[in-house]
N, C-alpha and C. Protein backbone atom coordinates (compact mmCIF):
# COMPACT_ATOMS: atom_id res chain seq x y z
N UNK A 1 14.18 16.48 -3.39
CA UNK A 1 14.32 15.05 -3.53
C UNK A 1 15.41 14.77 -4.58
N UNK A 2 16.10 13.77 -4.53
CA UNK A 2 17.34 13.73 -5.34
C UNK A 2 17.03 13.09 -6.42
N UNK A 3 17.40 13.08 -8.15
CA UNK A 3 17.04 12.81 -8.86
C UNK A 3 16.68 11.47 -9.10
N UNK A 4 17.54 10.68 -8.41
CA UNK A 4 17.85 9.13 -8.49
C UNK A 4 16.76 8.61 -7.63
N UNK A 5 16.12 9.33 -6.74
CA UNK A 5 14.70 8.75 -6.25
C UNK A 5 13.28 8.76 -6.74
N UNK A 6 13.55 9.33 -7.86
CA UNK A 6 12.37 10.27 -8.43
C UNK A 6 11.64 8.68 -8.85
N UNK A 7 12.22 8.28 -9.63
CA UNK A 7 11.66 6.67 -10.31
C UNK A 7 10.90 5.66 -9.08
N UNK A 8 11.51 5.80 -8.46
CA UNK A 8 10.73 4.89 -6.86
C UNK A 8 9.39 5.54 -6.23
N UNK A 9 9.99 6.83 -5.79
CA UNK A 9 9.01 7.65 -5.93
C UNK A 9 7.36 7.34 -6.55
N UNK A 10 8.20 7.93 -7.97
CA UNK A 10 6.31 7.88 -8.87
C UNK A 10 5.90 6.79 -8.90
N UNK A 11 6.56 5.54 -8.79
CA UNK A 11 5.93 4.05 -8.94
C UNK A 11 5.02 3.42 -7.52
N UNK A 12 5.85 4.72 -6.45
CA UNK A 12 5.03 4.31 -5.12
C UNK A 12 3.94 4.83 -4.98
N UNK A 13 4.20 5.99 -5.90
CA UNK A 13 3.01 7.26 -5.57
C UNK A 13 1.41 6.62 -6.92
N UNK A 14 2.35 6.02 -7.83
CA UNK A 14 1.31 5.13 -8.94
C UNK A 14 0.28 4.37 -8.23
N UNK A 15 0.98 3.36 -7.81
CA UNK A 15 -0.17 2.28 -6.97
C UNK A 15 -0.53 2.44 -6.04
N UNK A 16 -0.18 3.55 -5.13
CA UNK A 16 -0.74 3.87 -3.75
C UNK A 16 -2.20 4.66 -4.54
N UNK A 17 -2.09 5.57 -5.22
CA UNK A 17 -3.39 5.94 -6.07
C UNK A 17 -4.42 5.00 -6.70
N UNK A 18 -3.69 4.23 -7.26
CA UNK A 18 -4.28 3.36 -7.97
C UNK A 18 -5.15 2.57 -6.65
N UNK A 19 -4.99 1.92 -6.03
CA UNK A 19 -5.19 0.83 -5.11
C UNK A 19 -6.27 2.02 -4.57
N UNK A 20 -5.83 3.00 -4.33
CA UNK A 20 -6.91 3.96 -3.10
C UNK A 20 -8.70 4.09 -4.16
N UNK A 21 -8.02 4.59 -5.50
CA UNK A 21 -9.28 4.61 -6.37
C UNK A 21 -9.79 3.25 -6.75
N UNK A 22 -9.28 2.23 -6.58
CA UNK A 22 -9.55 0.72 -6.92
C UNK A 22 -10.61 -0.04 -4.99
N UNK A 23 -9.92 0.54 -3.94
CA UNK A 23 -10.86 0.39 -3.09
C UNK A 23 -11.76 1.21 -2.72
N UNK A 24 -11.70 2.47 -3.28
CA UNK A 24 -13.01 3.42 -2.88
C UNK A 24 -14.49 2.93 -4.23
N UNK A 25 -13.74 2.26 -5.61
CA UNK A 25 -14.98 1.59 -6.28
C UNK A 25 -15.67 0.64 -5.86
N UNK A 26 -14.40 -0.07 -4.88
CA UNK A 26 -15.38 -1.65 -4.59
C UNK A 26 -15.93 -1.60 -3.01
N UNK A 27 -15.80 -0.40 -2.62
CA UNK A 27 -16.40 0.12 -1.55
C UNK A 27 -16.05 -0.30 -0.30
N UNK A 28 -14.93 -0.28 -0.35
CA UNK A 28 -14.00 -1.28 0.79
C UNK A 28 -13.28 0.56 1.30
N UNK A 29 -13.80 0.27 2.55
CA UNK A 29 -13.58 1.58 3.33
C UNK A 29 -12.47 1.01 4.47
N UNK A 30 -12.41 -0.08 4.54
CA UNK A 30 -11.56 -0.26 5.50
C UNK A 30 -9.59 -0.10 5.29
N UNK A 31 -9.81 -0.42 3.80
CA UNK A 31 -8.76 -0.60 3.01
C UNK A 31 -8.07 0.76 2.51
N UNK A 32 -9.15 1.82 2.23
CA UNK A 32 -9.14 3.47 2.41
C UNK A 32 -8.01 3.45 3.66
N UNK A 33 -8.55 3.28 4.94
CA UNK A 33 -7.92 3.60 6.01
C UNK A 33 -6.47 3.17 6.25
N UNK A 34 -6.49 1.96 5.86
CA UNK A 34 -4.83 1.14 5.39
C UNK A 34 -4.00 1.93 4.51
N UNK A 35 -4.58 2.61 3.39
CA UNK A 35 -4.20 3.49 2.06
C UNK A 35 -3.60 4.92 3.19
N UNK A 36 -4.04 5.04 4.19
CA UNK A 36 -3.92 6.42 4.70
C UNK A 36 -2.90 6.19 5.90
N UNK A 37 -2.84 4.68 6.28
CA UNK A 37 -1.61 4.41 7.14
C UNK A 37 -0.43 4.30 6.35
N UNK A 38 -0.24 3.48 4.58
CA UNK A 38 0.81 3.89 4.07
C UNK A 38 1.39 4.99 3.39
N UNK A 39 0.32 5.80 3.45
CA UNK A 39 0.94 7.19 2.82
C UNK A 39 1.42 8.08 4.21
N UNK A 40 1.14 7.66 5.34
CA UNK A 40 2.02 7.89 6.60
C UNK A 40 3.63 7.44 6.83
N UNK A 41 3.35 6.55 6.12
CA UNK A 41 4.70 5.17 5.92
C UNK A 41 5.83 6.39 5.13
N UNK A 42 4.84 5.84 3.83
CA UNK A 42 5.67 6.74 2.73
C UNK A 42 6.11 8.27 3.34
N UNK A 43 5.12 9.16 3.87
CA UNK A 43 6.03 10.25 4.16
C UNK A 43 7.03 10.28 5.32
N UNK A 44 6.54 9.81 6.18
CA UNK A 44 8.07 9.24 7.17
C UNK A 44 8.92 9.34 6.30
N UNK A 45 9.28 8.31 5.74
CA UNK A 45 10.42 7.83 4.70
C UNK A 45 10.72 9.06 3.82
N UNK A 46 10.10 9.74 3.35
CA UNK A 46 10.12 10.83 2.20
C UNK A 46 10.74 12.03 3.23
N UNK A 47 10.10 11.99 4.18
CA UNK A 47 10.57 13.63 4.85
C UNK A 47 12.21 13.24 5.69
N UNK A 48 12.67 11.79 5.60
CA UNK A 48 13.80 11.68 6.25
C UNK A 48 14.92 11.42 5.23
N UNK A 49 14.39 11.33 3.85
CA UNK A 49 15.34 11.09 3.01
C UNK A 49 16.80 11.54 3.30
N UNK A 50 16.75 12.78 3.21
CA UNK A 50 17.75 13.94 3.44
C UNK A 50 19.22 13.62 4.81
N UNK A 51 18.19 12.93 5.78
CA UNK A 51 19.15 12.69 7.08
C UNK A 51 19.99 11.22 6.82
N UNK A 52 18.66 10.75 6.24
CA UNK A 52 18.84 8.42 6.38
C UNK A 52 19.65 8.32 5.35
N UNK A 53 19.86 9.34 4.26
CA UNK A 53 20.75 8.92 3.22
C UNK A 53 20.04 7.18 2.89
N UNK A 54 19.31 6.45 2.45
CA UNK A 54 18.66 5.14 2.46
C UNK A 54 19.12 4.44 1.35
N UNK A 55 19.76 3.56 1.05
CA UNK A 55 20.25 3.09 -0.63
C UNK A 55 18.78 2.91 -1.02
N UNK A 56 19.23 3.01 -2.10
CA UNK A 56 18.42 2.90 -3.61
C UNK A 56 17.56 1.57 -3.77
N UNK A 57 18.28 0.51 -3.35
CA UNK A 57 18.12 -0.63 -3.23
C UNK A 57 16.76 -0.96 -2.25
N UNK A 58 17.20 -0.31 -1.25
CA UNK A 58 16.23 -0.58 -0.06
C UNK A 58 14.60 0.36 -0.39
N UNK A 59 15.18 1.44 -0.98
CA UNK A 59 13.41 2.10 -1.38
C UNK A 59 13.19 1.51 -2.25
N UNK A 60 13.69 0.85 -3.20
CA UNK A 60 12.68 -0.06 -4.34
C UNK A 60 11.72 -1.41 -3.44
N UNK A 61 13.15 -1.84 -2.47
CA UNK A 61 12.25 -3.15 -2.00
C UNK A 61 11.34 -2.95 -0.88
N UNK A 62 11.34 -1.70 -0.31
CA UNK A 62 9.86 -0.83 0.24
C UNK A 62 8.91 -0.77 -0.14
N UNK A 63 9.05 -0.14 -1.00
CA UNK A 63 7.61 -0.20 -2.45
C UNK A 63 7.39 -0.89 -2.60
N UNK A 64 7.98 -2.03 -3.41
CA UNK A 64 7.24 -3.27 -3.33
C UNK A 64 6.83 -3.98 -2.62
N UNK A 65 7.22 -4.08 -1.49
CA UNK A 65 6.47 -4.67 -0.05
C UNK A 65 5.33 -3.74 -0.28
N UNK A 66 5.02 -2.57 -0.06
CA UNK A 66 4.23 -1.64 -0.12
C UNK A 66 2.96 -2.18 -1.17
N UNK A 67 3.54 -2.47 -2.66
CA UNK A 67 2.84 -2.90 -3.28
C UNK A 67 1.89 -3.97 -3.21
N UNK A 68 3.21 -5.18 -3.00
CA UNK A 68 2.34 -6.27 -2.60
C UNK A 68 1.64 -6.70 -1.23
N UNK A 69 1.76 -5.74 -0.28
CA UNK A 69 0.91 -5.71 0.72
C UNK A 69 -0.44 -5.11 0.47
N UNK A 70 -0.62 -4.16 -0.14
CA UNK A 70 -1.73 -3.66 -0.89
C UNK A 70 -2.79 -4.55 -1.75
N UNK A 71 -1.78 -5.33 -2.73
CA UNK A 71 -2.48 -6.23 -3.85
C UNK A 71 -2.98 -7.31 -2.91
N UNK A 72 -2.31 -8.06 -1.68
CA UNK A 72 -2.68 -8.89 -0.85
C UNK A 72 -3.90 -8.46 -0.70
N UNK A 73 -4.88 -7.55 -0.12
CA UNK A 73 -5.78 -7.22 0.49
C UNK A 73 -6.80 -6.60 -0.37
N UNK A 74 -6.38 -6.62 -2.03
CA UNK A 74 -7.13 -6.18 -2.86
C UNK A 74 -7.16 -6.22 -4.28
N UNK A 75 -6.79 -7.45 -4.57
CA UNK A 75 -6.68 -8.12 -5.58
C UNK A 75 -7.40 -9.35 -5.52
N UNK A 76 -8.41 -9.84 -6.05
CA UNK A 76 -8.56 -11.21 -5.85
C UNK A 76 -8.30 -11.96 -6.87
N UNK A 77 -7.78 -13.43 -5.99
CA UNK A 77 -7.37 -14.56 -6.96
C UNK A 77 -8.01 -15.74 -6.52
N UNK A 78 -8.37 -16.22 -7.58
CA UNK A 78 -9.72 -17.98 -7.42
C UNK A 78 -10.60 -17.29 -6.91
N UNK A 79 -11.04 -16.07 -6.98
CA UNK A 79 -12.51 -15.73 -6.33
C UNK A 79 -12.95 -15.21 -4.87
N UNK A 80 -10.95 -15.24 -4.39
CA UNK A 80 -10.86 -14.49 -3.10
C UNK A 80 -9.82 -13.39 -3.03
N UNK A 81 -9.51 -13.00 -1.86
CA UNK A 81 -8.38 -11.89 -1.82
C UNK A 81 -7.48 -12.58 -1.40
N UNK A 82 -6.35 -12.24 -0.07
CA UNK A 82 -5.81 -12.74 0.73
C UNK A 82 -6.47 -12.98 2.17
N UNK A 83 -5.60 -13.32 3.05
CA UNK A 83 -6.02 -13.48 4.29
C UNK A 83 -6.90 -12.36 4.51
N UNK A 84 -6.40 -11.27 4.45
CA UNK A 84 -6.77 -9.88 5.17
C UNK A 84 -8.45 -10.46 4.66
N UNK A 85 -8.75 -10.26 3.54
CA UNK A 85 -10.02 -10.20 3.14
C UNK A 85 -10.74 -11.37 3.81
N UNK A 86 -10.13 -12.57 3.71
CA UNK A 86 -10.71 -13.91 4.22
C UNK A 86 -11.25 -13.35 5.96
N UNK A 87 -10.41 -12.80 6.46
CA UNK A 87 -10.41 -11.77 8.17
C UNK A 87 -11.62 -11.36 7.97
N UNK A 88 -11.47 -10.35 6.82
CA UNK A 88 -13.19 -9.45 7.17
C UNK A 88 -14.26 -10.37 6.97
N UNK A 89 -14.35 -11.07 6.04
CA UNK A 89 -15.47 -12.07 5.83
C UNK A 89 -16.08 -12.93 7.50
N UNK A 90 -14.90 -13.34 8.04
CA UNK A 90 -14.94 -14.01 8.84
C UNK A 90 -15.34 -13.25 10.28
N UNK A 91 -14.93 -12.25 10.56
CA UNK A 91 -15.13 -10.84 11.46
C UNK A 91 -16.75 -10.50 11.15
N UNK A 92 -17.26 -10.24 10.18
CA UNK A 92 -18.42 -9.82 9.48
C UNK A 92 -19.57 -10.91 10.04
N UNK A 93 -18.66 -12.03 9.52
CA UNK A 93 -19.66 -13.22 9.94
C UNK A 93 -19.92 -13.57 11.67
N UNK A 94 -18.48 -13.30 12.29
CA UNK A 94 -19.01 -13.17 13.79
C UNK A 94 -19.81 -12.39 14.50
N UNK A 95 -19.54 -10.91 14.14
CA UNK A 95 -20.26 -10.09 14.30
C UNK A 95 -22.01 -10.11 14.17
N UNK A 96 -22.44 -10.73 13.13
CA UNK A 96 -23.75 -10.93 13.32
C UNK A 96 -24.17 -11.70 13.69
């Protein structure tokens, strides 16, 4: 991996951990499974580095999509999450 990616890298590899141990406490298993579709994401991207040549630019603003797609679905604010979460509530509630 080239040196100049290394910083994007650990910051993706930070909150993808973080978020995975932050939904396996609040027992949100569904969000696990999301955690395991972007670390699919991420290695795509990681194992093609080498060919895609990708600016610098563009893997920071990956990650952060990355990020804040994550915090969307598992962060709550006023006492909710985002949509995603508002979905399961509402899914949950049809279901029974």
């Amino acid at each position: 991996m080239p040196r100049h990616i290394l910083p994007v890298a650990l910051f993706t590899l930070a909150y993808t951990g973080a978020f995975t141990l932050w939904f396996l406490s609040i027992g949100n298993r569904e969000f696990v499974l999301y955690v395991l579709t972007m670390a699919g994401v991420i290695a795509v991207v990681g194992l093609t580095l080498a060919k895609a040549d990708y600016p610098l630019p563009m893997l920071w603003a990956l990650s952060l999509w990355g990020l804040m797609h994550m915090a969307g679905g598992g962060v709550p604010v006023a006492g909710s999450c985002s949509t995603t979460c508002r979905f399961c509530r509402c899914s949950r509630s049809a279901a029974a």
